[in-house]
Protein backbone atom coordinates (compact mmCIF):
# COMPACT_ATOMS: atom_id res chain seq x y z
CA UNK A 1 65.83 4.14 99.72
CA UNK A 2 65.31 3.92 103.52
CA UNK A 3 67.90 5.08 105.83
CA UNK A 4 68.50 2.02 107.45
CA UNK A 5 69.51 0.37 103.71
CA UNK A 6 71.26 3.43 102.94
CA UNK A 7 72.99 2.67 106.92
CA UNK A 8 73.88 -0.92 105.87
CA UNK A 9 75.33 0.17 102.17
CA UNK A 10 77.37 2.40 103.76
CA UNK A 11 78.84 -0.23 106.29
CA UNK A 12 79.29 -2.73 103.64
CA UNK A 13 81.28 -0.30 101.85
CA UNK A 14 83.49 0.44 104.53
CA UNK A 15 84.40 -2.94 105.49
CA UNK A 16 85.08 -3.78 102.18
CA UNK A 17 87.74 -0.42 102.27
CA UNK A 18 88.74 -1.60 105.46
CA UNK A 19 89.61 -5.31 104.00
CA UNK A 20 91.11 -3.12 100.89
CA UNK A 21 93.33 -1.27 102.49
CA UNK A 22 94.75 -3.90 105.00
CA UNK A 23 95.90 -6.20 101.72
CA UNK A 24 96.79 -3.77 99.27
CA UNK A 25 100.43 -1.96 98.62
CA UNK A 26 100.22 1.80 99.99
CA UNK A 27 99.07 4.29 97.89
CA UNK A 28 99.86 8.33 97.57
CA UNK A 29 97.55 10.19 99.60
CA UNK A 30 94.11 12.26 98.48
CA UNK A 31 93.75 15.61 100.10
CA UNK A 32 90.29 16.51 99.62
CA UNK A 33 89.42 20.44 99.56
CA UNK A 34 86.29 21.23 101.36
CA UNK A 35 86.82 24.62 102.09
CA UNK A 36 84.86 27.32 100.30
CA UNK A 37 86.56 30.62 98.98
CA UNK A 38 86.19 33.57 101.91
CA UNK A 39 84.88 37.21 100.80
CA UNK A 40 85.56 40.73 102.20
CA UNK A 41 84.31 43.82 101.35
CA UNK A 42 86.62 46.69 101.32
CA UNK A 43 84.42 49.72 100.72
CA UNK A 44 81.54 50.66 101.12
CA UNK A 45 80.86 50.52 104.53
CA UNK A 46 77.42 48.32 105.14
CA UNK A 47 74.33 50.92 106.10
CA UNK A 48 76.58 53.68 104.54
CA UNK A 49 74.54 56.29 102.76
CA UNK A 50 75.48 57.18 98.91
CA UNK A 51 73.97 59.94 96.71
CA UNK A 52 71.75 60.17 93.59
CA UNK A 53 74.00 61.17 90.79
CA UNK A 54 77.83 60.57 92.77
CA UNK A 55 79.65 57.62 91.61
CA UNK A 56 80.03 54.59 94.05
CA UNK A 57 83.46 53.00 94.32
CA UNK A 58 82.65 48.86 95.42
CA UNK A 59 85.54 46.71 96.21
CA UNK A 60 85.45 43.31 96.84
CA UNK A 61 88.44 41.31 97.87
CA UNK A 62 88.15 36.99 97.51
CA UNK A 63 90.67 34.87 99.18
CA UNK A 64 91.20 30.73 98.69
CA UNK A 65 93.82 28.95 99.97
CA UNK A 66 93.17 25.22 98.85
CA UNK A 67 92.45 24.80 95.65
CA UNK A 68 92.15 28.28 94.18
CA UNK A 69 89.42 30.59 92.73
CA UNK A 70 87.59 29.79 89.94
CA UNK A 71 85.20 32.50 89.45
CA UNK A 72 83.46 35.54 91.26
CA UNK A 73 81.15 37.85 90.59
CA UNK A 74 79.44 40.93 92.26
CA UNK A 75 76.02 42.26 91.98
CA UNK A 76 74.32 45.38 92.72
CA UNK A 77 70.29 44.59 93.40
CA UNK A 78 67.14 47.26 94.05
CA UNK A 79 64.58 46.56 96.27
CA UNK A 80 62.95 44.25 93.75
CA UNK A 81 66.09 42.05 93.56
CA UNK A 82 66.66 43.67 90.14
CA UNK A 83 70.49 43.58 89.29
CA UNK A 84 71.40 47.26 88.25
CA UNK A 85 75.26 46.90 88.33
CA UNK A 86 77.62 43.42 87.79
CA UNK A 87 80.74 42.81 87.96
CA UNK A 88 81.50 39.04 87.09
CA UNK A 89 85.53 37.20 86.47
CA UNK A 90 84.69 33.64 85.76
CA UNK A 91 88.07 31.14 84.60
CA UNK A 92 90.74 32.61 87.04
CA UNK A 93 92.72 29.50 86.89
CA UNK A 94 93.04 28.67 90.75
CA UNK A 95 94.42 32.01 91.83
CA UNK A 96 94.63 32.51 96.23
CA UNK A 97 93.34 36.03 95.94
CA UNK A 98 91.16 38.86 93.52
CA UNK A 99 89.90 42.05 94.09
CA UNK A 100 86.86 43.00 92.65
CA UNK A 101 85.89 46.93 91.86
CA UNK A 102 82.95 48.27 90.01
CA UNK A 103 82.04 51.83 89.65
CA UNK A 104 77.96 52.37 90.18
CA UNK A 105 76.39 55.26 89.82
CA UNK A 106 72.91 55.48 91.64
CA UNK A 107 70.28 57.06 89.64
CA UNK A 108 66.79 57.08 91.86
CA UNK A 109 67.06 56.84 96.25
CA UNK A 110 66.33 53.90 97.61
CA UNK A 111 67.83 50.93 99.62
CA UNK A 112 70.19 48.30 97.72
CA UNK A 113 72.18 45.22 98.44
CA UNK A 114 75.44 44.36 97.22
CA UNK A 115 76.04 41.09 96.67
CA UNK A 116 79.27 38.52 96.47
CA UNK A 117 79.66 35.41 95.46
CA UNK A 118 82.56 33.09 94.11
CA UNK A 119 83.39 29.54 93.42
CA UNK A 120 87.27 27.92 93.81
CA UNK A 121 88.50 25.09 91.31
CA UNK A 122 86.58 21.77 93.02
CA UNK A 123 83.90 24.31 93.12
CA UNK A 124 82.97 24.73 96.56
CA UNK A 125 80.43 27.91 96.89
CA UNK A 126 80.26 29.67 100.30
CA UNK A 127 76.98 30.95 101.17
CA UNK A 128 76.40 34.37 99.48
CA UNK A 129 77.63 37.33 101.30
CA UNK A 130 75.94 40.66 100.83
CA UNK A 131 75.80 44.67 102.33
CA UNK A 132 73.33 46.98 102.35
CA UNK A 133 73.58 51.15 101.23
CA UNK A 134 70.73 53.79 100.90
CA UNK A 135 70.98 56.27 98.26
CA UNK A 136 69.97 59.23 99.09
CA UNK A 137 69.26 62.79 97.56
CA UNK A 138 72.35 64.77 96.98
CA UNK A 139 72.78 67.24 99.49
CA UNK A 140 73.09 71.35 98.66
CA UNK A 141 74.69 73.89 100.26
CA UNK A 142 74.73 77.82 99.56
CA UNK A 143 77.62 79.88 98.55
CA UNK A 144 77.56 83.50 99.69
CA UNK A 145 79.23 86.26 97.02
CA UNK A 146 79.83 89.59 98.35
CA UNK A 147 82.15 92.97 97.66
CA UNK A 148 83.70 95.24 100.53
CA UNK A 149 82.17 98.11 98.09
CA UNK A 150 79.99 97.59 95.40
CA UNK A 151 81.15 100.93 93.60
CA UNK A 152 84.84 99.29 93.54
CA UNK A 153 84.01 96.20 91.11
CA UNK A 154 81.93 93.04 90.63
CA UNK A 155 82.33 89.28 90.64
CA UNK A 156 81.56 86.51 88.29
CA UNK A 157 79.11 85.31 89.25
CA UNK A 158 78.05 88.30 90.65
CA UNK A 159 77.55 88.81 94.64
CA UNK A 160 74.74 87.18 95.90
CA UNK A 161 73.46 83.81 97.26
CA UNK A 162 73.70 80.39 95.02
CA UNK A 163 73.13 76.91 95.82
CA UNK A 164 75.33 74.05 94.72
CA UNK A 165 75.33 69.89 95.53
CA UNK A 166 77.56 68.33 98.10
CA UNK A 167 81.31 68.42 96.08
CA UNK A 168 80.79 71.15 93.21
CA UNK A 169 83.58 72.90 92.53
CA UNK A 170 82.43 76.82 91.79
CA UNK A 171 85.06 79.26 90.53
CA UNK A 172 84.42 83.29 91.17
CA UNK A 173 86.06 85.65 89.22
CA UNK A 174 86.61 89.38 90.59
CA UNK A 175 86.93 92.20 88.17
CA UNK A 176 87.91 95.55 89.76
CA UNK A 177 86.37 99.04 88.32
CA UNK A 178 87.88 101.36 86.44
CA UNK A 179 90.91 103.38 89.06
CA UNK A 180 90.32 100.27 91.30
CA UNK A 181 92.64 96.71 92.04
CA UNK A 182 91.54 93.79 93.16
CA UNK A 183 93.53 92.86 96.66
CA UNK A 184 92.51 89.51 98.43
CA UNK A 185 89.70 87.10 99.64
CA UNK A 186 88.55 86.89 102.56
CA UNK A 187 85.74 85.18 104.39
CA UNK A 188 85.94 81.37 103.73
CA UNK A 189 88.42 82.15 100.53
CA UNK A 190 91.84 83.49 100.47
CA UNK A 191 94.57 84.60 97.86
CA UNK A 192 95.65 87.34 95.80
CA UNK A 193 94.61 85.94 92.30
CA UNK A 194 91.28 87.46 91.06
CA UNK A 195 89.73 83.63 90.52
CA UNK A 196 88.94 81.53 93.14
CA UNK A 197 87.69 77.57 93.43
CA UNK A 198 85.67 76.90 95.88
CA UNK A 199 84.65 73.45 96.92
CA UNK A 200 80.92 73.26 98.30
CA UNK A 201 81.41 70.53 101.08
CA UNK A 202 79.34 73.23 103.14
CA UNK A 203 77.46 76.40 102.81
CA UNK A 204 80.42 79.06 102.45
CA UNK A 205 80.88 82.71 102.25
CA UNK A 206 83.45 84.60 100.18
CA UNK A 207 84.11 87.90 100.24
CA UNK A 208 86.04 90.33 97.12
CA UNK A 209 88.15 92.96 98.56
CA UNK A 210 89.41 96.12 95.82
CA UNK A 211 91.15 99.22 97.13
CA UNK A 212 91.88 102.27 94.92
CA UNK A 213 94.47 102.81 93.00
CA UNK A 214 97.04 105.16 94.40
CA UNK A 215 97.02 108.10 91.85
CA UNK A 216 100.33 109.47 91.53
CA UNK A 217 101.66 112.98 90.72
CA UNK A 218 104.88 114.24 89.49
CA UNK A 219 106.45 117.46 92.26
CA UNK A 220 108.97 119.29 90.49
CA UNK A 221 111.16 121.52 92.53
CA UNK A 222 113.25 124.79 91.23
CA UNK A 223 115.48 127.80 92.57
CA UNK A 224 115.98 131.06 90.91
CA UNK A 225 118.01 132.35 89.98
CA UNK A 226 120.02 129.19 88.98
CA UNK A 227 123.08 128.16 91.34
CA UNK A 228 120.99 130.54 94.09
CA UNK A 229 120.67 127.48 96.45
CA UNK A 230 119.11 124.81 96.89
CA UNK A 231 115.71 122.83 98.54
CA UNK A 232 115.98 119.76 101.08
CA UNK A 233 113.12 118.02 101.94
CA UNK A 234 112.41 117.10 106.06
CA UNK A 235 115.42 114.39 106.04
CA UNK A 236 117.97 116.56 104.42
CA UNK A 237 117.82 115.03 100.62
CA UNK A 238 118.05 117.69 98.22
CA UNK A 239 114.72 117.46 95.80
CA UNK A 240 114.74 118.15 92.17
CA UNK A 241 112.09 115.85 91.02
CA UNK A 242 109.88 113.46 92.60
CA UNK A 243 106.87 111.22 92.12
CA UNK A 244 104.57 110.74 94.94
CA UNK A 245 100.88 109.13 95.95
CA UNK A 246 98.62 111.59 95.78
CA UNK A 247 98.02 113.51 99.03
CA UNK A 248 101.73 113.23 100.30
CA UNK A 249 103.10 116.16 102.15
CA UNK A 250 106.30 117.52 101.94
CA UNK A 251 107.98 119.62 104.26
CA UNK A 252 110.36 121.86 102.02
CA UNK A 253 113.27 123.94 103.47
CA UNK A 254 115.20 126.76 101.21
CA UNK A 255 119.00 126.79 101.22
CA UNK A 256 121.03 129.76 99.92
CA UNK A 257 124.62 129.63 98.86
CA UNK A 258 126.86 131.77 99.81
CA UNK A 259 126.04 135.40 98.36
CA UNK A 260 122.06 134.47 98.22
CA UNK A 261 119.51 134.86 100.78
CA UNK A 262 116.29 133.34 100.82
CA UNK A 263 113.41 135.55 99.44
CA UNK A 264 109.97 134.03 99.02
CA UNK A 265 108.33 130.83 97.36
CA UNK A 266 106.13 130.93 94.41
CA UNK A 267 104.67 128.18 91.97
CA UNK A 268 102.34 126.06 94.18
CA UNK A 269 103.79 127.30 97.43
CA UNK A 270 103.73 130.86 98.32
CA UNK A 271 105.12 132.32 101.93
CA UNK A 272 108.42 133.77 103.11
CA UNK A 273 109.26 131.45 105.25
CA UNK A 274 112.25 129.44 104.27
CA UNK A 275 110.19 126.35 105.18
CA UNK A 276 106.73 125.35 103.80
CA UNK A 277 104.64 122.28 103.98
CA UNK A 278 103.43 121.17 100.32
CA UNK A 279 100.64 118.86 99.94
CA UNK A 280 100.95 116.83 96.29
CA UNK A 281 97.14 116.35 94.88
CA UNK A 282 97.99 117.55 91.23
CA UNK A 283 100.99 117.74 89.10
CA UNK A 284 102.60 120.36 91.44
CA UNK A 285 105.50 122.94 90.88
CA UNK A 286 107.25 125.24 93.46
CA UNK A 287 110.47 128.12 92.95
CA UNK A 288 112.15 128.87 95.55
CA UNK A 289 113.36 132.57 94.87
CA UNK A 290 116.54 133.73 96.11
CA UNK A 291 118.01 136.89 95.92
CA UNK A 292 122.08 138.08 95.51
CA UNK A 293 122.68 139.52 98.84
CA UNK A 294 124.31 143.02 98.48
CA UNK A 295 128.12 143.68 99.08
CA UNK A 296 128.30 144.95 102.66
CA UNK A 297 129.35 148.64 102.64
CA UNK A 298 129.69 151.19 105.45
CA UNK A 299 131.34 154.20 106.93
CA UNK A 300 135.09 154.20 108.64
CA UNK A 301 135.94 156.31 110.94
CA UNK A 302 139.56 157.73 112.00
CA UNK A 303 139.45 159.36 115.36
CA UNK A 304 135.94 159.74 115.73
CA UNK A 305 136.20 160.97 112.11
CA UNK A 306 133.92 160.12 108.71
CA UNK A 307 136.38 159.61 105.96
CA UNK A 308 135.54 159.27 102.30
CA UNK A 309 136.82 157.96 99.69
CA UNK A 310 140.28 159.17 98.83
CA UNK A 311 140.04 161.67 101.99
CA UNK A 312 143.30 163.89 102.64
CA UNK A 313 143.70 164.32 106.87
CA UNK A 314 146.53 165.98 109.04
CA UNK A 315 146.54 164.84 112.19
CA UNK A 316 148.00 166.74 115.77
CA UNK A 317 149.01 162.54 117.18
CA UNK A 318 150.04 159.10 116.81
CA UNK A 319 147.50 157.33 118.40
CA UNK A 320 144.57 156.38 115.74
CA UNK A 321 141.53 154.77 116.62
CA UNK A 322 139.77 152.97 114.03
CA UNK A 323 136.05 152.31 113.74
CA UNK A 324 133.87 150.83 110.80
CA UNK A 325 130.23 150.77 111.28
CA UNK A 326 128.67 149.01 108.46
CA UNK A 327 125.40 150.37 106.81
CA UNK A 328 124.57 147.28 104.95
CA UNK A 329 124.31 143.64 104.44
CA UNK A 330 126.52 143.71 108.54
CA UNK A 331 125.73 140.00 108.93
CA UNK A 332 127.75 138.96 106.10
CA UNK A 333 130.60 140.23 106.75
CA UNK A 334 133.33 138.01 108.58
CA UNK A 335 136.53 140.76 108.81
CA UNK A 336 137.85 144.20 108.69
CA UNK A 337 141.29 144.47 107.73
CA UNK A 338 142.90 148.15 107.98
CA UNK A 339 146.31 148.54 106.08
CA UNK A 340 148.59 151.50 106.92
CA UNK A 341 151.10 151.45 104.53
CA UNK A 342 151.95 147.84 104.84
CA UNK A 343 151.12 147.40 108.50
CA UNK A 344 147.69 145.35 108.65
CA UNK A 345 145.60 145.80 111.44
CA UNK A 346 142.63 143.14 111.92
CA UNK A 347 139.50 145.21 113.31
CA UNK A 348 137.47 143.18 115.77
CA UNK A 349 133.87 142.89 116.57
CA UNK A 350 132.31 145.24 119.03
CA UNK A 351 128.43 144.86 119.32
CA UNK A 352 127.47 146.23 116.02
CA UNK A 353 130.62 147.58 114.77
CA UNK A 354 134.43 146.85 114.18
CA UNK A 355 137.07 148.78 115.91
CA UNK A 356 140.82 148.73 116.38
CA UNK A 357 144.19 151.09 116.93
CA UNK A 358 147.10 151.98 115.55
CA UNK A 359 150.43 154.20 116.44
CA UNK A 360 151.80 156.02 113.93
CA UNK A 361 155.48 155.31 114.06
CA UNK A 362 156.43 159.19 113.12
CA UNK A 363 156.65 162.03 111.31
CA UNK A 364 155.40 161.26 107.51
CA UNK A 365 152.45 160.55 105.10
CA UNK A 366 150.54 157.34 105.90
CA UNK A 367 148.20 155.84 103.12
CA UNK A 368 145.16 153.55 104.26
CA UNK A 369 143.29 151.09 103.09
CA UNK A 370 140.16 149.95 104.48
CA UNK A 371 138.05 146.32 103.37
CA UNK A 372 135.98 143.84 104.48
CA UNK A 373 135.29 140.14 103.77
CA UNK A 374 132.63 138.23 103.17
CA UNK A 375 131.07 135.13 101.63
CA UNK A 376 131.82 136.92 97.76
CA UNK A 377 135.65 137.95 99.02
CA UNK A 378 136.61 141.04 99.38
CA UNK A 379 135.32 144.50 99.26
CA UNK A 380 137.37 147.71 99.00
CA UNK A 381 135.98 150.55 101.91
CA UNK A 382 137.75 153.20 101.27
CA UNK A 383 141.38 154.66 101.17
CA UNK A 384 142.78 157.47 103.02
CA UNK A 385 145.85 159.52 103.04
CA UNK A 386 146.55 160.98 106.17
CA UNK A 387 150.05 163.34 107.12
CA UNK A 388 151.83 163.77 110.52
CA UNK A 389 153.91 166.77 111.56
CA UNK A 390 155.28 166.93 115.24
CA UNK A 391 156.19 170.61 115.06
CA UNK A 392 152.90 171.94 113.42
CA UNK A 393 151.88 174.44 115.84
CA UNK A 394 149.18 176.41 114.50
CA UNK A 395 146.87 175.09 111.77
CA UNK A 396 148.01 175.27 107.73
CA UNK A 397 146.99 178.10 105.83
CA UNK A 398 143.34 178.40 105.26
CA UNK A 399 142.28 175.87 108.00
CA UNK A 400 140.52 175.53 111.17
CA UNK A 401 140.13 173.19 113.90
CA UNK A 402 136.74 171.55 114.90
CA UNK A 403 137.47 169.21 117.66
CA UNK A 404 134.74 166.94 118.36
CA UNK A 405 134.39 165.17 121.93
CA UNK A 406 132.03 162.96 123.76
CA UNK A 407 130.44 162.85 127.17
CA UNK A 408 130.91 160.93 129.11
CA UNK A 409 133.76 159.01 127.24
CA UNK A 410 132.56 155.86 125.56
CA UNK A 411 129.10 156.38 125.82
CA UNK A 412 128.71 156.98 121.91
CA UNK A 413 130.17 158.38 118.89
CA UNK A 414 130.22 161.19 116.27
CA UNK A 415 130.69 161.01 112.51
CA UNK A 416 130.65 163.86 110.10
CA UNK A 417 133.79 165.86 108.35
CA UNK A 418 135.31 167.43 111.41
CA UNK A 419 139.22 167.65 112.30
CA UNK A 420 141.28 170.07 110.30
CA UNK A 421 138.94 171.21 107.64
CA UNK A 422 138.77 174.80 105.25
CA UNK A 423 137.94 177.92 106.46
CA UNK A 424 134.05 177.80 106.03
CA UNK A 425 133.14 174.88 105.41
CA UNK A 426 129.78 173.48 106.19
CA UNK A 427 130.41 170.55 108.62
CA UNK A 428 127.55 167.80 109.27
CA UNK A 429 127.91 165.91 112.73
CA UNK A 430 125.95 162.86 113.72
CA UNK A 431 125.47 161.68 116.92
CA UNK A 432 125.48 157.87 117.72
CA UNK A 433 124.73 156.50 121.49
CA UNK A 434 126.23 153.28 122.04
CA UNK A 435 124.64 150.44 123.21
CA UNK A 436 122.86 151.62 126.40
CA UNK A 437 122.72 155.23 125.99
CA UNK A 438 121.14 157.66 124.33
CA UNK A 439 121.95 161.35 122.72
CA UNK A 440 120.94 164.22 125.25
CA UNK A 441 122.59 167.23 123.71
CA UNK A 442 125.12 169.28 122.01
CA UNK A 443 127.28 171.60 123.83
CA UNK A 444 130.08 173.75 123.00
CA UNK A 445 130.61 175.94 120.25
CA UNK A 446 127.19 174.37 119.06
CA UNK A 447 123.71 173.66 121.01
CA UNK A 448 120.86 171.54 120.10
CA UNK A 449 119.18 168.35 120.83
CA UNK A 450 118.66 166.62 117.05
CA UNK A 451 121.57 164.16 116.86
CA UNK A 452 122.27 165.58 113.37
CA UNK A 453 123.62 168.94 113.38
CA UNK A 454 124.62 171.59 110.62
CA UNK A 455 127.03 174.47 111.52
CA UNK A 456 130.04 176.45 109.44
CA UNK A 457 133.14 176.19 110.47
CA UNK A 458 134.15 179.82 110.79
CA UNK A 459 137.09 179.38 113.30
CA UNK A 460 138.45 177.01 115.79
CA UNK A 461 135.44 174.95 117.34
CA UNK A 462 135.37 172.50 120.10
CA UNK A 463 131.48 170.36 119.87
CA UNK A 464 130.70 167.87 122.51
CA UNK A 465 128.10 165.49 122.00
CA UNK A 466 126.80 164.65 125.38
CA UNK A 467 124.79 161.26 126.32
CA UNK A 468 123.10 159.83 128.99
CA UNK A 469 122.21 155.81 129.84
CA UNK A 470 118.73 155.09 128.72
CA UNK A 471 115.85 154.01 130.92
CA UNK A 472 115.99 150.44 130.91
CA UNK A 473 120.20 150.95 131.72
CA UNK A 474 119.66 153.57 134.28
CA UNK A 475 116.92 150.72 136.03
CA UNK A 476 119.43 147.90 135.68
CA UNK A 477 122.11 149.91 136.67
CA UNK A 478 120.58 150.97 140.19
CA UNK A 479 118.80 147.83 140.59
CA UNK A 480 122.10 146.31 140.49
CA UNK A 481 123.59 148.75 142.83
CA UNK A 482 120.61 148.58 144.75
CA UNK A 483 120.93 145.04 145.37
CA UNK A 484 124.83 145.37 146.09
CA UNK A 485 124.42 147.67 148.84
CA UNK A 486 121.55 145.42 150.77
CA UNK A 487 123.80 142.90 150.10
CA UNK A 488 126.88 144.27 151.82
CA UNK A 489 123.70 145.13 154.48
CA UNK A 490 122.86 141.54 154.70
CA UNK A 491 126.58 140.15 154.93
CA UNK A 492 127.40 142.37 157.79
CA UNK A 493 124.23 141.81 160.03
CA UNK A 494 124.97 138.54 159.28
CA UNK A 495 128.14 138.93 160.22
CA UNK A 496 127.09 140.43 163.17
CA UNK A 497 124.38 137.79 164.72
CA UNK A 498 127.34 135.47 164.03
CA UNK A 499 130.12 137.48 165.76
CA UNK A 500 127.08 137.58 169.19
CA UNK A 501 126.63 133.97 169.13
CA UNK A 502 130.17 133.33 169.02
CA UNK A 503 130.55 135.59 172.56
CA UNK A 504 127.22 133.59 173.71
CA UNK A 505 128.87 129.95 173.33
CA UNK A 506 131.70 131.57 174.51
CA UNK A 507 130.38 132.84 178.04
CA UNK A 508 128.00 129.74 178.29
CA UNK A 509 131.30 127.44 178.40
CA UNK A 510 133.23 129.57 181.03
């Protein structure tokens, strides 16, 4: 048909609608739907790249808001327009909206097209809408496996260099040798836990770290004999038994109790020290040895006088003078008592010896008794008895007098059996310098320079021991005086130039 017929037809047929429509009752009205459905892809991107072997995830999402969707479909096509994947939903009723997905995995490279088409219920078709991807090869990266020390253990799979795709998931595994542990990751892994996963979305390294094993080792600690004291370690805690990393040192001090002194260490510690440094590489063992410290003892003295033990004396005064120089054990001992009858009389401290006094109240027989104290208690000395007669002018039957003196008074001291002894009787006498002096000589009835002397007692005797200050005394002694008297020089020239500058101001303000 030409178009000018086909013109006048259509004309003809509108007039006659026109003419219709102008005589007729109204009729409902016919919406006509001339709109096709829309279609959106959601993923993938167009141009994106995919990879041989990794699944594709294609979503398609068709809208139609007339008359409805009828069907849709979506195709996957290779570079020969071959369909490799399809998804197709025909008879969907006249719904306004469906979202397509398909899964595709590409198996070759290559560039494809994605495809989407869809009709709604009066079937109107848009044009066909379509994307475009390139599959590619699957990328690789390399994973890096190493140890901080080969010797210490190993890794499954062992350290080295691996490749792995784009998205592998690789678990290691460390296993520590034998007296090692396994102790973290580091590198580009971390934790505690021997396995590790390690995604591959890049070339990675990982690194195993093991550390020995602290090795431990039991230190036992003991005194002898038992209850003889104890051993403290450098903070004071007492130790008995203790379990320690190898190569821990110790710093052990010895304690005595009271009665004990320290003696020596033995064991795995040797020294007499009471403290010793103990290194723990081995089951280790140390004794610290104590010993029972003997009871103090020494000699007592009456008037300058050695007395023994139940000694008998008669004495020509009142006045006693007491003296106990101990011959043992000294530092132990923390008193003196002396009891006269049952007058006590505490003895006090005097460099190196205890002395004291006492007055005899008269005529009469004293008894003393002579101990000391100490950490233990109480030791006995010795006991005396000792008589007082205020007529007695010559000596009792049978005895004689050795009187026993020192020069100059208070520089020392004699001990021995002298006093009122028998008739012939060999008498000992030993001379002791105090502090500061020394023995010179013996003079009197007696000569001789040996501080211990030997002589009988024939008659009545008078012995003095004579001393002299030693050396280093003598120096101090007139370096001290020395000093004093330029002193008293010094004040009074000082004095002096004072005294003239007073006159000088004096006469200078007249």
């Amino acid at each position: 048909m030409k178009a000018s017929s086909v013109t006048a037809t259509l004309g003809i047929a509108m007039l006659a609608l026109s003419a219709f429509f102008a005589t007729a009752k109204p009729l409902a009205v016919v919406i006509v739907d001339l709109t096709p459905p829309s279609i959106t892809f959601i993923s993938p991107d167009n141009n994106s790249t995919v990879y041989v072997g990794q699944a594709v995830n294609i979503q398609v999402k068709f809208d139609d808001s007339g008359s409805g969707l009828s069907d849709v479909y979506v195709n996957v096509l290779d570079s020969n327009q071959q369909v490799v994947a399809r998804y197709a939903k025909e008879g969907l009723g006249g719904v306004g909206s469906h979202t397509a997905t398909l899964s595709w995995t590409p198996s070759t490279q290559g560039t494809f097209r994605i495809a989407a088409g869809a009709y709604d219920v009066v079937r109107n078709y848009p044009p066909a809408k379509s994307i475009n991807v390139t599959v590619g090869a699957v990328p690789t990266y390399t994973l890096t496996i190493s140890v901080n020390d080969s010797a210490w253990g190993s890794t499954n799979p062992a350290p080295g260099t691996y490749t792995y795709t784009q998205g592998q998931q690789v678990t290691v595994t460390a296993t520590p040798a034998t007296g090692y542990r396994f102790s973290s990751w580091s590198g580009d892994a971390s934790g505690t836990s021997t396995s590790v996963t390690v995604t591959m979305d890049r070339s990675k390294s990982i690194v195993a770290n093991f550390e020995a094993i602290p090795q431990t080792y039991t230190l036992s600690v003991s005194v002898s004999p038992s209850g003889s004291g104890t051993v403290v370690d450098e903070s004071g805690a007492k130790v008995t038994t203790r379990t320690v990393n190898s190569g821990t040192s110790l710093l052990l001090t010895a304690k005595p109790n009271p009665g004990y002194e320290f003696s020596y260490w033995s064991g795995d510690a040797s020294g007499t020290n009471t403290t010793v440094s103990v290194t723990v590489t081995k089951a280790t063992s140390v004794t610290a040895n104590f010993k029972e410290v003997q009871a103090p003892a020494g000699t007592f003295l009456i008037n300058g006088q050695a007395i023994t033990a139940s000694s008998t004396l008669a004495l020509a005064t009142t006045s006693l003078s007491f003296t106990f120089m101990p011959t043992q054990s000294a530092e132990y001992i923390t008193a003196v008592t002396v009891a006269v009858n049952e007058n006590k009389v505490s003895l006090s401290k005097s460099g190196s010896q205890w002395v004291g006094s006492y007055n005899l109240p008269g005529e009469g027989t004293y008894n003393i008794n002579v101990s000391l104290t100490w950490a233990k208690g109480q030791v006995s000395v010795c006991s005396v008895s000792i008589s007082y007669q205020s007529l007695a002018t010559e000596n009792p039957p049978g005895k004689v007098n050795v009187a026993v003196s020192t020069s100059p008074p208070g520089a020392g001291s004699v001990m021995g059996n002298y006093g009122m002894v028998d008739k012939g009787t060999t008498v000992e006498l030993t001379a002791y310098p105090n502090e500061g002096y020394r023995f010179v000589e013996w003079r009197g009835a007696v000569s001789g320079t040996d501080p211990k002397i030997t002589f009988v007692a024939s008659d009545d005797m008078n012995v003095q021991a004579v001393f002299e200050l030693s050396p280093e005394e003598q120096w101090k002694q007139e370096t001290k005086k020395f000093l004093s008297q330029y002193l008293s020089i010094g004040l009074a020239v000082l004095g002096a130039i004072m005294m003239g500058l007073s006159f000088a101001f004096r006469a200078r303000g007249r």
